[in-house]
Protein backbone atom coordinates (compact mmCIF):
# COMPACT_ATOMS: atom_id res chain seq x y z
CA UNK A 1 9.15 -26.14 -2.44
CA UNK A 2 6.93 -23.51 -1.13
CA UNK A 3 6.33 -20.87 -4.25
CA UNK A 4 5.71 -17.23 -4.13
CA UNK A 5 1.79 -16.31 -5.06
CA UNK A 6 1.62 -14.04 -8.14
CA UNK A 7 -0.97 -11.40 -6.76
CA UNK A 8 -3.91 -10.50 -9.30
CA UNK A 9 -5.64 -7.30 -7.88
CA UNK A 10 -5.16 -4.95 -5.12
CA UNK A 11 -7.89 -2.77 -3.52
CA UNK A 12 -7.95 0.39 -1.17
CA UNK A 13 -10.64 -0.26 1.79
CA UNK A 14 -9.83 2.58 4.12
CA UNK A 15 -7.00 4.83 5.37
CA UNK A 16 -6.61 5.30 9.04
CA UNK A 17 -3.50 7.57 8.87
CA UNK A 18 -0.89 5.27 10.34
CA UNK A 19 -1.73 2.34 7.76
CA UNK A 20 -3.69 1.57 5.30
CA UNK A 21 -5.88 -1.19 4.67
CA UNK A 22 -6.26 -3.07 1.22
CA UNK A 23 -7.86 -6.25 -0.27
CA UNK A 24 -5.07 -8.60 -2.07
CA UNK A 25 -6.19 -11.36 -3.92
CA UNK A 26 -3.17 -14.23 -4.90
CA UNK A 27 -3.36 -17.08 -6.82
CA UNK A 28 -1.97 -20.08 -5.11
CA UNK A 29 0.41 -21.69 -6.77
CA UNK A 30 -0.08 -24.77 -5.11
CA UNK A 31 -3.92 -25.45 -6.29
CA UNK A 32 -4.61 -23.02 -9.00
CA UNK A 33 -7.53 -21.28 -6.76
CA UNK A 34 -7.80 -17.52 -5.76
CA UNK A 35 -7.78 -16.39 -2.29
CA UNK A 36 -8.33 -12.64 -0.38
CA UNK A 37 -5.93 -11.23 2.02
CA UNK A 38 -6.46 -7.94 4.20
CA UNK A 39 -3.09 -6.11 4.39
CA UNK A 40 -1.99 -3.36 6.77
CA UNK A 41 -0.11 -1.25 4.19
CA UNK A 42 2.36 1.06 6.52
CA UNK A 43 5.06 2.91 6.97
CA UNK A 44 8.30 1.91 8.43
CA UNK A 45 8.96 1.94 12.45
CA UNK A 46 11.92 2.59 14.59
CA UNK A 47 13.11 1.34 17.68
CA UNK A 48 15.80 2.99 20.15
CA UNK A 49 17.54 0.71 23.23
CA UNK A 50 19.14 4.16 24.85
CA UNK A 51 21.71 3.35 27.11
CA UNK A 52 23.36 6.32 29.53
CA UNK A 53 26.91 6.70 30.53
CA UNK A 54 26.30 5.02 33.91
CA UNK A 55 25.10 2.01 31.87
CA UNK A 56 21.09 2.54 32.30
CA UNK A 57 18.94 1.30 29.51
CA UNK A 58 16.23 4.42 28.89
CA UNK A 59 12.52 2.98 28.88
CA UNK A 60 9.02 4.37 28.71
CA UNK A 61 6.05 3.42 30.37
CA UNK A 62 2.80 4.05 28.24
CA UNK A 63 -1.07 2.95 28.09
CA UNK A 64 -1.06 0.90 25.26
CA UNK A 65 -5.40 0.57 24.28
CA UNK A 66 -4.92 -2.69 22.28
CA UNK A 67 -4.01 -4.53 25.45
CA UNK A 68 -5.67 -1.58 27.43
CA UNK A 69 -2.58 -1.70 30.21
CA UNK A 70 0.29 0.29 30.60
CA UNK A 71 3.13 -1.45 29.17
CA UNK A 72 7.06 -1.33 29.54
CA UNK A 73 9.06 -0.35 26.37
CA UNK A 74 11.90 1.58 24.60
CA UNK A 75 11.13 4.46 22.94
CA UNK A 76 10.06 4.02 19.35
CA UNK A 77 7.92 4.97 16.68
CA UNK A 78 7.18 5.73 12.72
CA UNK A 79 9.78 6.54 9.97
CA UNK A 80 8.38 10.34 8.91
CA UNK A 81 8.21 11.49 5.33
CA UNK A 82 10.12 14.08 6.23
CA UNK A 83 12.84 12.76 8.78
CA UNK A 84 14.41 10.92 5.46
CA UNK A 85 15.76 7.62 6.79
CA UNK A 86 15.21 5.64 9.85
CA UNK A 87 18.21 6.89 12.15
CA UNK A 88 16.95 10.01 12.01
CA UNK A 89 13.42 9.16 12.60
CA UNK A 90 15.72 7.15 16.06
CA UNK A 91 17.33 10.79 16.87
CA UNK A 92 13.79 12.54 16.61
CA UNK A 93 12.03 9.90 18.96
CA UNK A 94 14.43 9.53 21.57
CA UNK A 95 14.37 12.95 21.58
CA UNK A 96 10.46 13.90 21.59
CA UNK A 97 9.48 10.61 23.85
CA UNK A 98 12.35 11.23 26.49
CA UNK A 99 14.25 14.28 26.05
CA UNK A 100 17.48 12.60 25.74
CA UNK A 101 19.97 12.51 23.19
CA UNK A 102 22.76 10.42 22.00
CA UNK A 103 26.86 10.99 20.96
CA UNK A 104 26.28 7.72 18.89
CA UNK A 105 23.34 6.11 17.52
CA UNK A 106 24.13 2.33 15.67
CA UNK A 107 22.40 0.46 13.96
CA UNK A 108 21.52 -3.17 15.10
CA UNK A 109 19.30 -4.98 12.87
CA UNK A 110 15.92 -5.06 11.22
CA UNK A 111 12.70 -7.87 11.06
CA UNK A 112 9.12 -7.21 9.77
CA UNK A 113 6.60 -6.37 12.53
CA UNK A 114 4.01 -9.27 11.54
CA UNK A 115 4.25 -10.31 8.01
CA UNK A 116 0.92 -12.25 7.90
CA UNK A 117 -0.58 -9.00 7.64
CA UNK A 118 2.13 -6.26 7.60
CA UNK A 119 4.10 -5.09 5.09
CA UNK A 120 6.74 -3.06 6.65
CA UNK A 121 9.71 -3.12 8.43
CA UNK A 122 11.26 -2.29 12.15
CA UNK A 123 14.60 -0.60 12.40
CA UNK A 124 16.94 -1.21 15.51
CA UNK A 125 19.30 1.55 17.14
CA UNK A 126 21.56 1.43 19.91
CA UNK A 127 21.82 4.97 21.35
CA UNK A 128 25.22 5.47 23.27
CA UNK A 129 25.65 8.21 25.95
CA UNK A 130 22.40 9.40 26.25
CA UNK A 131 21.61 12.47 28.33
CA UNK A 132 18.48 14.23 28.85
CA UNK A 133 19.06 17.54 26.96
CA UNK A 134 15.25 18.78 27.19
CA UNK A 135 11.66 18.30 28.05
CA UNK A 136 10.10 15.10 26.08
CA UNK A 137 7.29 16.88 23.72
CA UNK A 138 4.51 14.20 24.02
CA UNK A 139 1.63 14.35 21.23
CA UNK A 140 -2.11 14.57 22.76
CA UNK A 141 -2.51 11.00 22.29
CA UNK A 142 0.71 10.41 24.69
CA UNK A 143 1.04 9.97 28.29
CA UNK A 144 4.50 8.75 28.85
CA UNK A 145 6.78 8.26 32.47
CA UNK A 146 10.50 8.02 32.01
CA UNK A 147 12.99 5.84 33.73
CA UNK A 148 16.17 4.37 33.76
CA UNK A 149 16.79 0.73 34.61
CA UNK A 150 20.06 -1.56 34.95
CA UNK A 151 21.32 -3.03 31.50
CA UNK A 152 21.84 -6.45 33.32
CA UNK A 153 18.20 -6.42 34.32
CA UNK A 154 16.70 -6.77 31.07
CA UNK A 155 16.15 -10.45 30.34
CA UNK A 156 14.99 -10.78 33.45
CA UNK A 157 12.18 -8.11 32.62
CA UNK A 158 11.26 -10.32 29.78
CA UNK A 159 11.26 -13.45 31.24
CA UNK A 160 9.32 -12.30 34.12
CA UNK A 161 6.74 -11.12 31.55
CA UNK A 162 6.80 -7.08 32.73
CA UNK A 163 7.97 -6.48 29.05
CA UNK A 164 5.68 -8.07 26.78
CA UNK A 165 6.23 -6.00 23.94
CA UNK A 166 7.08 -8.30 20.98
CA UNK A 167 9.40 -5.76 18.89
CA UNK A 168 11.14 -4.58 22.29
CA UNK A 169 11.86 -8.27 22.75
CA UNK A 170 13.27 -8.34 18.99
CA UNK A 171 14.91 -5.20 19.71
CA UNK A 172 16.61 -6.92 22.60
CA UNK A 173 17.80 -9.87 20.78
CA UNK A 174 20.06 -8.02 18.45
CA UNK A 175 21.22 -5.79 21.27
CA UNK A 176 22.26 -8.89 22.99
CA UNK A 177 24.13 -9.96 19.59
CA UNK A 178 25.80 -6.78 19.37
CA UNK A 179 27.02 -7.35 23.38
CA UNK A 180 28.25 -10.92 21.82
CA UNK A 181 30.03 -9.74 19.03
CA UNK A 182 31.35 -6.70 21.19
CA UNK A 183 31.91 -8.52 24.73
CA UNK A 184 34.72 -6.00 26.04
CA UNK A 185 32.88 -2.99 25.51
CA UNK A 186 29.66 -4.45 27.45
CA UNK A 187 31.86 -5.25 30.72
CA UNK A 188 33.24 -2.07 30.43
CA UNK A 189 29.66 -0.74 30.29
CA UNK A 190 28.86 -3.04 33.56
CA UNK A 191 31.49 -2.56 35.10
CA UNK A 192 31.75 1.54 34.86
CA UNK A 193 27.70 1.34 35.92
CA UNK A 194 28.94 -0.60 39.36
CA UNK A 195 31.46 1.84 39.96
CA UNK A 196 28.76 4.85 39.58
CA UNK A 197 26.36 3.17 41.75
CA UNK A 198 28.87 2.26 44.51
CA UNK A 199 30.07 6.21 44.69
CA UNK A 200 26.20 7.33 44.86
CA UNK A 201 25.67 5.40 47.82
């Protein structure tokens, strides 16, 4: 039976704003001996699957400089001090990294981001209706193209390897449970997004 380690000092090495890095040392339970750990002490994050009335799942395209290429994502982000709980922190991200907004926002599910290293968590929220209501209000560190793309083409865009994004992917998973556990309402959603796209043409 694999026991928990009863941790016997914690040190501060530096604080880069959006996490902060500390020295844990454990004692294994197994052997008795004492081992160091580097932890990535930060906040909560949020992730948003926006879907329109016409059935469109609302992504982002961004430069991401750990893989230094521009990847293909929902919009997401950190849990504020000030936005109070993650579906806000949803609301307030959607909002500033796509200008759209939402009638309903439900929650989907949660995992940890990497818990080798990381100790926090990333919330899930399905966005329903969403409309753009206003210019997205990028940061300075954010260069960011909107689009729209076709619910049903998702796990192809995974599979395919154009979304590589790991908590996108997780993100998608619990949609797709939700779609399970809901299966009427995500015809409905296909089949009112084929009747939109057959008028346009």
């Amino acid at each position: 039976m694999v026991e928990k380690w009863q941790k016997q000092s914690s040190v501060e090495i530096a604080d880069h704003k959006i996490f902060k890095i500390r020295q844990d040392t454990s004692l294994s339970p197994r052997t008795g001996r004492l081992h160091p750990f580097v932890i990535l002490d930060a906040g909560d994050w949020i992730n948003v699957l926006p879907v329109t009335p016409a059935g469109k799942a609302v992504m982002i395209r961004q430069y991401r400089h750990g893989v230094e290429a521009v990847t293909l994502e929902i919009p997401g982000g950190m849990v504020d001090a000030e936005d109070g709980d993650p579906a806000a922190a949803a609301r307030r991200e959607l909002l500033e990294e796509t200008g759209y907004a939402a009638d309903e926002l439900i929650y989907l599910g949660s995992c940890t981001a990497n818990p080798a290293f990381l100790n926090n968590r990333v919330y899930t929220y399905l966005a329903l209706n969403a409309r753009l209501v206003a210019r997205p209000t990028f940061d300075s560190a954010e260069d960011i193209q909107v689009e729209e793309v076709d619910l049903a083409r998702l796990p192809d865009l995974v599979t395919s390897g154009q979304i590589t994004h790991a908590l996108v992917v997780a993100a998608f998973y619990h949609f797709n449970r939700y779609c399970e556990k809901y299966p009427d309402w995500f015809a409905a959603m296909l089949l009112n997004a084929n009747k939109k796209a057959a008028l346009s043409k």
